[in-house]
PDB file of N, CA and C in Angstrom:
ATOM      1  N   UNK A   1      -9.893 -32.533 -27.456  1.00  0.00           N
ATOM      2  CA  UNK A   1     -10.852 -31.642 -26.835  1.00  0.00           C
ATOM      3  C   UNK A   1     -10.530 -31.440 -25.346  1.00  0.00           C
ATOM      4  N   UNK A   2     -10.164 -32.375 -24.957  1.00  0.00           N
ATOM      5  CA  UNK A   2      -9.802 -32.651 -23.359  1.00  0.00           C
ATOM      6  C   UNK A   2      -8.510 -31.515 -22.845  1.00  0.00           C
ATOM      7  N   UNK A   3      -7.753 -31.921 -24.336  1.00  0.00           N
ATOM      8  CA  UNK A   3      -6.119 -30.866 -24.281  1.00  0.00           C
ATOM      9  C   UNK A   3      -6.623 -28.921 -24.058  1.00  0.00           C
ATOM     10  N   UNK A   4      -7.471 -28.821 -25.104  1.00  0.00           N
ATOM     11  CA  UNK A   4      -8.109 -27.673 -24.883  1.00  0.00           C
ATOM     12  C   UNK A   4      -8.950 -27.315 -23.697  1.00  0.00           C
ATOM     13  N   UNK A   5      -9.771 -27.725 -23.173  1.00  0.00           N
ATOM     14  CA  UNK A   5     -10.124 -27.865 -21.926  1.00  0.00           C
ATOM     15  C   UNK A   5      -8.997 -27.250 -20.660  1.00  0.00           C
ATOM     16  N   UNK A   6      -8.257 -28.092 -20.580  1.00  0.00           N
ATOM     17  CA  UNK A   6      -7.149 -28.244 -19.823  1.00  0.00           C
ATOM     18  C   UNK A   6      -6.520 -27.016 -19.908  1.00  0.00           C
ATOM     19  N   UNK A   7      -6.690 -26.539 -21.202  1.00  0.00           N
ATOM     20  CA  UNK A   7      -5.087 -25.451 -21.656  1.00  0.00           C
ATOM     21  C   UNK A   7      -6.042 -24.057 -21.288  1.00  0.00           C
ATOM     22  N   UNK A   8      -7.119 -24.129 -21.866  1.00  0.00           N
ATOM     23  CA  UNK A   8      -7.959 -22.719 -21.330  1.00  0.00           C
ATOM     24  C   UNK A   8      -8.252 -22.890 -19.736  1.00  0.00           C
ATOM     25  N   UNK A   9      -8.660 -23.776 -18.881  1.00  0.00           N
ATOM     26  CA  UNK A   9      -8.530 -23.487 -17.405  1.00  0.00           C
ATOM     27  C   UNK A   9      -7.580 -23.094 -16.525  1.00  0.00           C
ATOM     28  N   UNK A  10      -6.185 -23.646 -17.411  1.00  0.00           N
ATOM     29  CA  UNK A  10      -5.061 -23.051 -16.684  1.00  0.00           C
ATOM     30  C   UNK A  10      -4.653 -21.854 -16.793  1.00  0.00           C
ATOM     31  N   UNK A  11      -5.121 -21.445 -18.246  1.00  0.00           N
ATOM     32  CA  UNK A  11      -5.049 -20.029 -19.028  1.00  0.00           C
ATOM     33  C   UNK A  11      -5.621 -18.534 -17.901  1.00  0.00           C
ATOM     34  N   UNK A  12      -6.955 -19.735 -17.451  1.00  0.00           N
ATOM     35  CA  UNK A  12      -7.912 -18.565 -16.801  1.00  0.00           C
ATOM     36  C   UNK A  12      -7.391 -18.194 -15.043  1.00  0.00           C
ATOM     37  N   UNK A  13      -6.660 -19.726 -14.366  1.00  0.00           N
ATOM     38  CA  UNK A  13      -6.150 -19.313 -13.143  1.00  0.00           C
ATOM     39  C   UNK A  13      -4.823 -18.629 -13.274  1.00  0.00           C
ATOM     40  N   UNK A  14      -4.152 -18.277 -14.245  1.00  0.00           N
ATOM     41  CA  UNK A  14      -3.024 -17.803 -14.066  1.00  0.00           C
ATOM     42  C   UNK A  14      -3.433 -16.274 -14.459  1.00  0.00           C
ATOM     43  N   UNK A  15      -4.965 -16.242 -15.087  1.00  0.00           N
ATOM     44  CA  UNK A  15      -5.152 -14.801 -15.562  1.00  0.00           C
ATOM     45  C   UNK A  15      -5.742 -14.243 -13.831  1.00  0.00           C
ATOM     46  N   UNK A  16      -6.463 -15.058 -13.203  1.00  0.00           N
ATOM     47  CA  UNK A  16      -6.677 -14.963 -11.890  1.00  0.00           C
ATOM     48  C   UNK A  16      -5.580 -14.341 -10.821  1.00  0.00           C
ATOM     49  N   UNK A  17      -4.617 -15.320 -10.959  1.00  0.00           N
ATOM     50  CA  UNK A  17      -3.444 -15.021 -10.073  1.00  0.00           C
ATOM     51  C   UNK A  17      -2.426 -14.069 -10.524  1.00  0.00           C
ATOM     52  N   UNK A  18      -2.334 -13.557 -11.701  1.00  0.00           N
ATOM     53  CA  UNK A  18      -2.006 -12.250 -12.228  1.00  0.00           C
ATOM     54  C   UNK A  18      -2.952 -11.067 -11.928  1.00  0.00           C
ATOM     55  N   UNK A  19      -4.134 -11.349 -11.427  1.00  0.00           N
ATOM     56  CA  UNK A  19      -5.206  -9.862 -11.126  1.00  0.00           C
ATOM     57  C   UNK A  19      -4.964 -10.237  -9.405  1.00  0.00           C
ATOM     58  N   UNK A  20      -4.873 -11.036  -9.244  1.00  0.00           N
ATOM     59  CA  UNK A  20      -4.658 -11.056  -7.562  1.00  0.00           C
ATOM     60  C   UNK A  20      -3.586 -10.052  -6.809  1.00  0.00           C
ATOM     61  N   UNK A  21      -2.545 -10.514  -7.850  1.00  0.00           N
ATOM     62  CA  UNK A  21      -1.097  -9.847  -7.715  1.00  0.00           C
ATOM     63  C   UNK A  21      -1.525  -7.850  -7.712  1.00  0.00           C
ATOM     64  N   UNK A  22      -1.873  -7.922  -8.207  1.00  0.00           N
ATOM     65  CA  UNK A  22      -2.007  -5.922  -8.569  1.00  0.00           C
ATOM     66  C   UNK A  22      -3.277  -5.918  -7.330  1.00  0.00           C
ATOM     67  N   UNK A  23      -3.938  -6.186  -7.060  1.00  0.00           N
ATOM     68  CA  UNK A  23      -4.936  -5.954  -6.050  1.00  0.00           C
ATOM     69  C   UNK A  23      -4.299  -6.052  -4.798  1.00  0.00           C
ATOM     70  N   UNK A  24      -3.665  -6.973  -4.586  1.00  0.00           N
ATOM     71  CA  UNK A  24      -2.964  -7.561  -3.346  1.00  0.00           C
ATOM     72  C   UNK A  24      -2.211  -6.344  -2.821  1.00  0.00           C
ATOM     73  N   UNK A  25      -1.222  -5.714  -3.587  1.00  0.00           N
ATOM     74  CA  UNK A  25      -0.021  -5.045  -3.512  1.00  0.00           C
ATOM     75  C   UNK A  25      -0.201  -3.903  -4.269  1.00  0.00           C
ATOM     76  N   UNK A  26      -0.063  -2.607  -3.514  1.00  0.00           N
ATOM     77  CA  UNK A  26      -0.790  -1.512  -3.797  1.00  0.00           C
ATOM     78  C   UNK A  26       0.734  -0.502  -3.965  1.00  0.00           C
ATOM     79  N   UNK A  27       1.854  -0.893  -3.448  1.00  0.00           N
ATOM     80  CA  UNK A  27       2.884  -0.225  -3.103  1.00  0.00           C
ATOM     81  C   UNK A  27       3.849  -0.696  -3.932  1.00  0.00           C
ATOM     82  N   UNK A  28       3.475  -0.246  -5.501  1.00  0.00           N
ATOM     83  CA  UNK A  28       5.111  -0.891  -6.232  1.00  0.00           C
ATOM     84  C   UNK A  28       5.886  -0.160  -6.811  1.00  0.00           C
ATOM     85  N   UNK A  29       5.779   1.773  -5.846  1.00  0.00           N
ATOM     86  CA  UNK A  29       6.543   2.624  -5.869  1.00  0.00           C
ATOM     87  C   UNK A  29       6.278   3.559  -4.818  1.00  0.00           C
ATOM     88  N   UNK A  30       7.471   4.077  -4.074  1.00  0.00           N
ATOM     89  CA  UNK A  30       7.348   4.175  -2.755  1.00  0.00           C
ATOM     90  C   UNK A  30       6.839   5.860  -3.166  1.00  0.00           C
ATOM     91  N   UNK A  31       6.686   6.969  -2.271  1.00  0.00           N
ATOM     92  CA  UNK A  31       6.296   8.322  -2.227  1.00  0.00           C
ATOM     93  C   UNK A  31       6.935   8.791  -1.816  1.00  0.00           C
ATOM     94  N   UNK A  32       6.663  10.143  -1.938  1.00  0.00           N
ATOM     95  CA  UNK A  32       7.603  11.355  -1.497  1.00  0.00           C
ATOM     96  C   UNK A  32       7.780  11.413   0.207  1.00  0.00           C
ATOM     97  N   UNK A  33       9.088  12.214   0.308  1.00  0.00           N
ATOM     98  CA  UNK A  33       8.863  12.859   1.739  1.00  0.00           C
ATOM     99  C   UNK A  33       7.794  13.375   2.278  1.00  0.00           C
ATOM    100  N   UNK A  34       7.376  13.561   3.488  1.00  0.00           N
ATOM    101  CA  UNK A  34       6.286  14.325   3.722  1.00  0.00           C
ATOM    102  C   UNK A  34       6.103  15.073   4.851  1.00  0.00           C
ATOM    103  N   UNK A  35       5.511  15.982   5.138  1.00  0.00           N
ATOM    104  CA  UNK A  35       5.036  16.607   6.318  1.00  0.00           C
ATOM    105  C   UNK A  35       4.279  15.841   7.067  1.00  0.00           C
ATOM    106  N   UNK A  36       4.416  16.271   8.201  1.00  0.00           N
ATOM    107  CA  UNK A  36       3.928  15.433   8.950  1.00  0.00           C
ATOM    108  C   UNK A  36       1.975  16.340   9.844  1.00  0.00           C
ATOM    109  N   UNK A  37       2.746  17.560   9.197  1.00  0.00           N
ATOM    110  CA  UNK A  37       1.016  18.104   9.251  1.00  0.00           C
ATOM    111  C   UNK A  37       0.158  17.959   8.318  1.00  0.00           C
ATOM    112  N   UNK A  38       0.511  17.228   7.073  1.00  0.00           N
ATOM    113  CA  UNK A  38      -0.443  17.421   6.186  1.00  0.00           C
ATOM    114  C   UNK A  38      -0.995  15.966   6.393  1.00  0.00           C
ATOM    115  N   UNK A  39      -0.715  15.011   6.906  1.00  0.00           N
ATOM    116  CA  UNK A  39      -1.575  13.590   7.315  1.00  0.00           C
ATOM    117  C   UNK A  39      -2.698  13.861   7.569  1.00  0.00           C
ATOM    118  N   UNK A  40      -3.462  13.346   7.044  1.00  0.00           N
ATOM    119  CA  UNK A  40      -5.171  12.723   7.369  1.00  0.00           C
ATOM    120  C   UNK A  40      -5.209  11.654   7.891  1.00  0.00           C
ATOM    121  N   UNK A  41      -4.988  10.538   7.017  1.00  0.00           N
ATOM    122  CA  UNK A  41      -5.032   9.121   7.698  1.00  0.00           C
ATOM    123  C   UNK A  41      -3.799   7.966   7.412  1.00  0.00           C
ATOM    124  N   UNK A  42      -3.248   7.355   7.885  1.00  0.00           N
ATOM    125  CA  UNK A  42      -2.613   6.500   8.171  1.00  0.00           C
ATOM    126  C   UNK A  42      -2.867   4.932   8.047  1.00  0.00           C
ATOM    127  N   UNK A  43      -2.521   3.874   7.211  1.00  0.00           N
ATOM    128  CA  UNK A  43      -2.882   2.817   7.064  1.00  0.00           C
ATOM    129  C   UNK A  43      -1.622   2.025   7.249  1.00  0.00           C
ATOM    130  N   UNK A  44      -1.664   0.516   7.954  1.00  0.00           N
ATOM    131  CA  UNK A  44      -0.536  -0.518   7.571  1.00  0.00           C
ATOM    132  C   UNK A  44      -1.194  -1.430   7.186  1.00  0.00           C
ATOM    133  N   UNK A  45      -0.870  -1.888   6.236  1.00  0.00           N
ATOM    134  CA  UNK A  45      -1.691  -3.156   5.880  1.00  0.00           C
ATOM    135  C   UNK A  45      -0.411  -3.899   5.931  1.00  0.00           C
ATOM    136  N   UNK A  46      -0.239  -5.345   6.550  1.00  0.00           N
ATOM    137  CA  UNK A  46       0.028  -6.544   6.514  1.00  0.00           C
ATOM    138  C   UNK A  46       0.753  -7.158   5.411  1.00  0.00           C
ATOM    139  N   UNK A  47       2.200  -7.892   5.341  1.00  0.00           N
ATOM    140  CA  UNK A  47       2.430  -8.896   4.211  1.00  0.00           C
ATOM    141  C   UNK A  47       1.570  -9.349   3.323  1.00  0.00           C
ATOM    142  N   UNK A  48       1.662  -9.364   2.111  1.00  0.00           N
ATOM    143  CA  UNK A  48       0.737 -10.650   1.592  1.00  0.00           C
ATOM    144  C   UNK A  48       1.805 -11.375   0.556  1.00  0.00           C
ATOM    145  N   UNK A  49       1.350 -12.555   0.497  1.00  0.00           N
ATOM    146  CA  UNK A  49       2.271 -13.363   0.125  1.00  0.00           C
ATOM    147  C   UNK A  49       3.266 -12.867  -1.710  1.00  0.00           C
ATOM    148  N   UNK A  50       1.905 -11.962  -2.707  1.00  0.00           N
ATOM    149  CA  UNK A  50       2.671 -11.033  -3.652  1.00  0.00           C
ATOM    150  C   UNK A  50       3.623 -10.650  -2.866  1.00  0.00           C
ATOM    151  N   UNK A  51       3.424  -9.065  -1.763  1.00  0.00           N
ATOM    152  CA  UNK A  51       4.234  -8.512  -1.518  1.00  0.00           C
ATOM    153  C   UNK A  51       5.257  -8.592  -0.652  1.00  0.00           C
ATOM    154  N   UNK A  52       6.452  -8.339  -0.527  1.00  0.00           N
ATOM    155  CA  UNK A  52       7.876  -8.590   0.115  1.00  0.00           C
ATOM    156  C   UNK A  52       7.458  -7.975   1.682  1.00  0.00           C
ATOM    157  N   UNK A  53       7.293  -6.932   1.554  1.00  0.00           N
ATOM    158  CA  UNK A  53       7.455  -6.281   2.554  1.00  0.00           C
ATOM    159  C   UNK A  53       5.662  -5.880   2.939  1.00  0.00           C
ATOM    160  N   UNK A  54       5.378  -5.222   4.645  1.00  0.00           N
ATOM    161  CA  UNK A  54       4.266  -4.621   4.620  1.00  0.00           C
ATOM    162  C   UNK A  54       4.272  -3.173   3.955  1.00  0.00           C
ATOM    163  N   UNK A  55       2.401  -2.759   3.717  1.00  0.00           N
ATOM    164  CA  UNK A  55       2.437  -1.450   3.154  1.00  0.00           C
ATOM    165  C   UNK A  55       1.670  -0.588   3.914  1.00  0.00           C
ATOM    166  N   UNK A  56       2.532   0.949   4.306  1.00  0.00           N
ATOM    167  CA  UNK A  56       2.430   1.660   4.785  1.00  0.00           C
ATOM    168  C   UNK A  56       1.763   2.754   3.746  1.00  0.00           C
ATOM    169  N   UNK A  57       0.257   2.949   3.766  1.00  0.00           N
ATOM    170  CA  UNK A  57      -0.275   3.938   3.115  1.00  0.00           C
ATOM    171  C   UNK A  57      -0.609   5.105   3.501  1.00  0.00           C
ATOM    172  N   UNK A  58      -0.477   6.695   3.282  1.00  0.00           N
ATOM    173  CA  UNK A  58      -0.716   7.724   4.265  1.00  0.00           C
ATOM    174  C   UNK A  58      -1.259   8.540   3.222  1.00  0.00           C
ATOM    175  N   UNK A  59      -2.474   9.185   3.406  1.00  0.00           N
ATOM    176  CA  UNK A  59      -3.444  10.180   2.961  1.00  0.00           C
ATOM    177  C   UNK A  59      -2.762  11.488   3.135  1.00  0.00           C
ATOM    178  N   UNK A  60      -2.496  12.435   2.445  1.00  0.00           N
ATOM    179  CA  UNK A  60      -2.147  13.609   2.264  1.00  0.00           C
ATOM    180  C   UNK A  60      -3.266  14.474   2.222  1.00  0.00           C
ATOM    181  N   UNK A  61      -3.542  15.675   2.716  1.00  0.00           N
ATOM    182  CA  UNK A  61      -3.927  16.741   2.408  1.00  0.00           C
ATOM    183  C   UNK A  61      -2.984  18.523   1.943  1.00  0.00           C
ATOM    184  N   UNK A  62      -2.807  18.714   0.996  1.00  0.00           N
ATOM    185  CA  UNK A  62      -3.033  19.982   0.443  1.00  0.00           C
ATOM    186  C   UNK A  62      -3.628  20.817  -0.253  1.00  0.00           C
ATOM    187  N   UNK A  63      -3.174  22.207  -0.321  1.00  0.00           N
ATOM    188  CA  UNK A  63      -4.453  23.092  -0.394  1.00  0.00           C
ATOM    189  C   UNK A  63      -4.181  22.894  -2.310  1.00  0.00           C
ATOM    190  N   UNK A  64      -2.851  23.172  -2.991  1.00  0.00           N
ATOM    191  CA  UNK A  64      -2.754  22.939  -4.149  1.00  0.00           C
ATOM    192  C   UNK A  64      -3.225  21.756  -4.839  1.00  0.00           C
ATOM    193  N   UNK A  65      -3.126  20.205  -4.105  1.00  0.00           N
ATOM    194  CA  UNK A  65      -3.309  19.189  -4.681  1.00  0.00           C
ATOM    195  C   UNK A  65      -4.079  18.527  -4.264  1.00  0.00           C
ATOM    196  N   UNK A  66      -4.729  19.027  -3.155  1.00  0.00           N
ATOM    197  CA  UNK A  66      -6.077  18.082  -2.532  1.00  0.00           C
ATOM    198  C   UNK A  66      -5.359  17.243  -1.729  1.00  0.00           C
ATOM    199  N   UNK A  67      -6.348  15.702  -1.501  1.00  0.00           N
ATOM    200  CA  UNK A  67      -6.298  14.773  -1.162  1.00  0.00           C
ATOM    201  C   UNK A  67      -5.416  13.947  -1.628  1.00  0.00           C
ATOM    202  N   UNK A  68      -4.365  13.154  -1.499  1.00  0.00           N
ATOM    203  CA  UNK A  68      -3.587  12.260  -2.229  1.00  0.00           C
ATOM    204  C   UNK A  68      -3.122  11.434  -1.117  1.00  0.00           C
ATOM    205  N   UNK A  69      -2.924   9.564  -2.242  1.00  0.00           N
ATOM    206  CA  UNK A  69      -2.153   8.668  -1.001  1.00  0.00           C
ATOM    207  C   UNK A  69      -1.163   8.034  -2.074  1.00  0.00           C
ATOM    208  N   UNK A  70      -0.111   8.159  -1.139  1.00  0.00           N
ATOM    209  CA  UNK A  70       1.063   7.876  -0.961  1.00  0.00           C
ATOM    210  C   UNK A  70       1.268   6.201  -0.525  1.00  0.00           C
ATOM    211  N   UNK A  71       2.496   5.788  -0.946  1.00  0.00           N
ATOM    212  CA  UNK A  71       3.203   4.231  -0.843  1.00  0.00           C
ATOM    213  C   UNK A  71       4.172   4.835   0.286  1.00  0.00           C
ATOM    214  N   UNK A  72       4.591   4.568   1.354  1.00  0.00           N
ATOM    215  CA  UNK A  72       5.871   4.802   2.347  1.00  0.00           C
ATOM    216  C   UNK A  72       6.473   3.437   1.983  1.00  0.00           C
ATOM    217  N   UNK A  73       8.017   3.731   2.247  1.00  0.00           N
ATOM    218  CA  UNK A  73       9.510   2.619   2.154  1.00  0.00           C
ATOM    219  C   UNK A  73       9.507   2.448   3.991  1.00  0.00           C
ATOM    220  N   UNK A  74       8.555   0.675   4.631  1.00  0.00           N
ATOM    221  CA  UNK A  74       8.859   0.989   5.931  1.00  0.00           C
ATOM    222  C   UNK A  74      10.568   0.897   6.319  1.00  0.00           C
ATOM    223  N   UNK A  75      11.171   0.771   5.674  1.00  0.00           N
ATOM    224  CA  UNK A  75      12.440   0.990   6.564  1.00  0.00           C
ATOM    225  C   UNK A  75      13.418   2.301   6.128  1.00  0.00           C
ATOM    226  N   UNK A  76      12.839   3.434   5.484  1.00  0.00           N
ATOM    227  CA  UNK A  76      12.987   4.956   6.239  1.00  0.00           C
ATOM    228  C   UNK A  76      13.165   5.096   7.365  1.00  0.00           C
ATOM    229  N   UNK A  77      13.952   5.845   7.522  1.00  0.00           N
ATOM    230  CA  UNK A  77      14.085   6.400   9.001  1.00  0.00           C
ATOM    231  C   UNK A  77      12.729   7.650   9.158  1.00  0.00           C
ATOM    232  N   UNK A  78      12.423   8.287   8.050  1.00  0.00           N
ATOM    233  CA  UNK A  78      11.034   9.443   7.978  1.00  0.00           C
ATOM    234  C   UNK A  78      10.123   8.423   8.086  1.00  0.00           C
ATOM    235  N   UNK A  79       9.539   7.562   7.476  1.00  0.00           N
ATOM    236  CA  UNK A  79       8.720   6.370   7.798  1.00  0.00           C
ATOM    237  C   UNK A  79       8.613   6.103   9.272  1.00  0.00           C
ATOM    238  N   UNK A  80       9.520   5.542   9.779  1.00  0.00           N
ATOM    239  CA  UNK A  80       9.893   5.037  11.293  1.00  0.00           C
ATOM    240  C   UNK A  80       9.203   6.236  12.507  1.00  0.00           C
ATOM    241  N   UNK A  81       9.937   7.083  12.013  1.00  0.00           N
ATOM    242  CA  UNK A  81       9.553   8.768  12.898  1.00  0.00           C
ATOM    243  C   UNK A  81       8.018   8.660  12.428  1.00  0.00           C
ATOM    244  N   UNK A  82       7.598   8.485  11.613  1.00  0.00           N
ATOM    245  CA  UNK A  82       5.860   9.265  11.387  1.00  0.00           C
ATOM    246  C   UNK A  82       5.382   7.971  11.880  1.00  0.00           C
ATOM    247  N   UNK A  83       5.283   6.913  12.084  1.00  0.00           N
ATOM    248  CA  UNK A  83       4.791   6.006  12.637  1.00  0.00           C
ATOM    249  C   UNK A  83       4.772   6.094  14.082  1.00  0.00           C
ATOM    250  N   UNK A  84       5.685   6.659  14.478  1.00  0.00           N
ATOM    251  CA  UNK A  84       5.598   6.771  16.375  1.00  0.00           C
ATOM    252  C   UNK A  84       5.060   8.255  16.772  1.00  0.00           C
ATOM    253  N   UNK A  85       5.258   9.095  15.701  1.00  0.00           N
ATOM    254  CA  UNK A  85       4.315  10.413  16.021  1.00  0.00           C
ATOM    255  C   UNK A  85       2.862  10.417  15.667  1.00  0.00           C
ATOM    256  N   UNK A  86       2.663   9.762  14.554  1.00  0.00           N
ATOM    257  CA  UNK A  86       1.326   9.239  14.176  1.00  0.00           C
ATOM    258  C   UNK A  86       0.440   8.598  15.713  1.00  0.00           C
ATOM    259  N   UNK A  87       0.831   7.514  15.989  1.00  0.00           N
ATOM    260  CA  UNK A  87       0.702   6.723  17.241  1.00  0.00           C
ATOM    261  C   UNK A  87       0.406   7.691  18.417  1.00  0.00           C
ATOM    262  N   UNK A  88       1.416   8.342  18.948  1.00  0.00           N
ATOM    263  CA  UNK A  88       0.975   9.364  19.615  1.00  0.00           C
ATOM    264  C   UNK A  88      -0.213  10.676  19.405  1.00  0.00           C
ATOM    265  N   UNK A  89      -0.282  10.838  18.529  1.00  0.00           N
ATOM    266  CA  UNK A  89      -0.924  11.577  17.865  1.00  0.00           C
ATOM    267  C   UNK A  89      -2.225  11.599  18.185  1.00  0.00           C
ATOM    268  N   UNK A  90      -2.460  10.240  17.810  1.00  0.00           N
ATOM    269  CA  UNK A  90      -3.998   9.375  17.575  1.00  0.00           C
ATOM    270  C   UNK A  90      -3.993   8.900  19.424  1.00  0.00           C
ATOM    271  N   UNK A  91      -3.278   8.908  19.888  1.00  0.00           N
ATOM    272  CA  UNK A  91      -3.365   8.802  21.550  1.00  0.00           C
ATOM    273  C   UNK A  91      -3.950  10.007  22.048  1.00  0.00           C
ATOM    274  N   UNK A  92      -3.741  10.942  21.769  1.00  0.00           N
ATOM    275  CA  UNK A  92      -4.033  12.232  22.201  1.00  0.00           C
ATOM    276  C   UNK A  92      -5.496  12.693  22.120  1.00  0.00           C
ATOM    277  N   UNK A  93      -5.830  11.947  21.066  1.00  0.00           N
ATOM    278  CA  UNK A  93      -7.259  12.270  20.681  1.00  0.00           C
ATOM    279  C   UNK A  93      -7.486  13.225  19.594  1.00  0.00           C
ATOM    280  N   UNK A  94      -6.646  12.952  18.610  1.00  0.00           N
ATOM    281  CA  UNK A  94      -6.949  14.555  17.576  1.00  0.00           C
ATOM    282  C   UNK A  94      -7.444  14.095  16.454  1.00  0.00           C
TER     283      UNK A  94
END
């Protein structure tokens, strides 16, 4: 009884740390090129120990497809560029 015990609690933290994993890490395919006028908003979220790298999330607006967010690859060189125009951007006050 004890064996069972044992075997379903471990059952349940590994079902835990398998839902952690997909919550954690939002970026496990990068997005398209993009304009850099169609940005709304801009996110970096931080390492987490799932994911390798940080994730760069960016809100799209178009008139065909609406609202959409995107995964960025931070070591793009288009990545790199929209991050320092972004920055400025949001300096400016817009």
């Amino acid at each position: 009884m004890k064996l069972l015990t044992a075997a379903l609690l471990l059952l349940l933290i590994a079902m835990c740390l398998a839902s952690a994993e997909g919550v954690k890490c939002k970026c496990s395919r990068k997005g398209p090129k993009i304009r850099f006028s169609n940005v709304r908003k801009l996110e970096i979220k931080p390492r987490y120990p799932f994911c390798v790298e940080e994730m760069i999330i960016v809100t799209l607006w178009t008139r065909v497809r609406g609202e959409q967010q995107h995964c960025l690859n931070p070591k793009r060189q288009n990545t790199i560029r929209l991050l320092k125009w972004y920055r400025v951007w949001k300096e400016k006050g817009r």
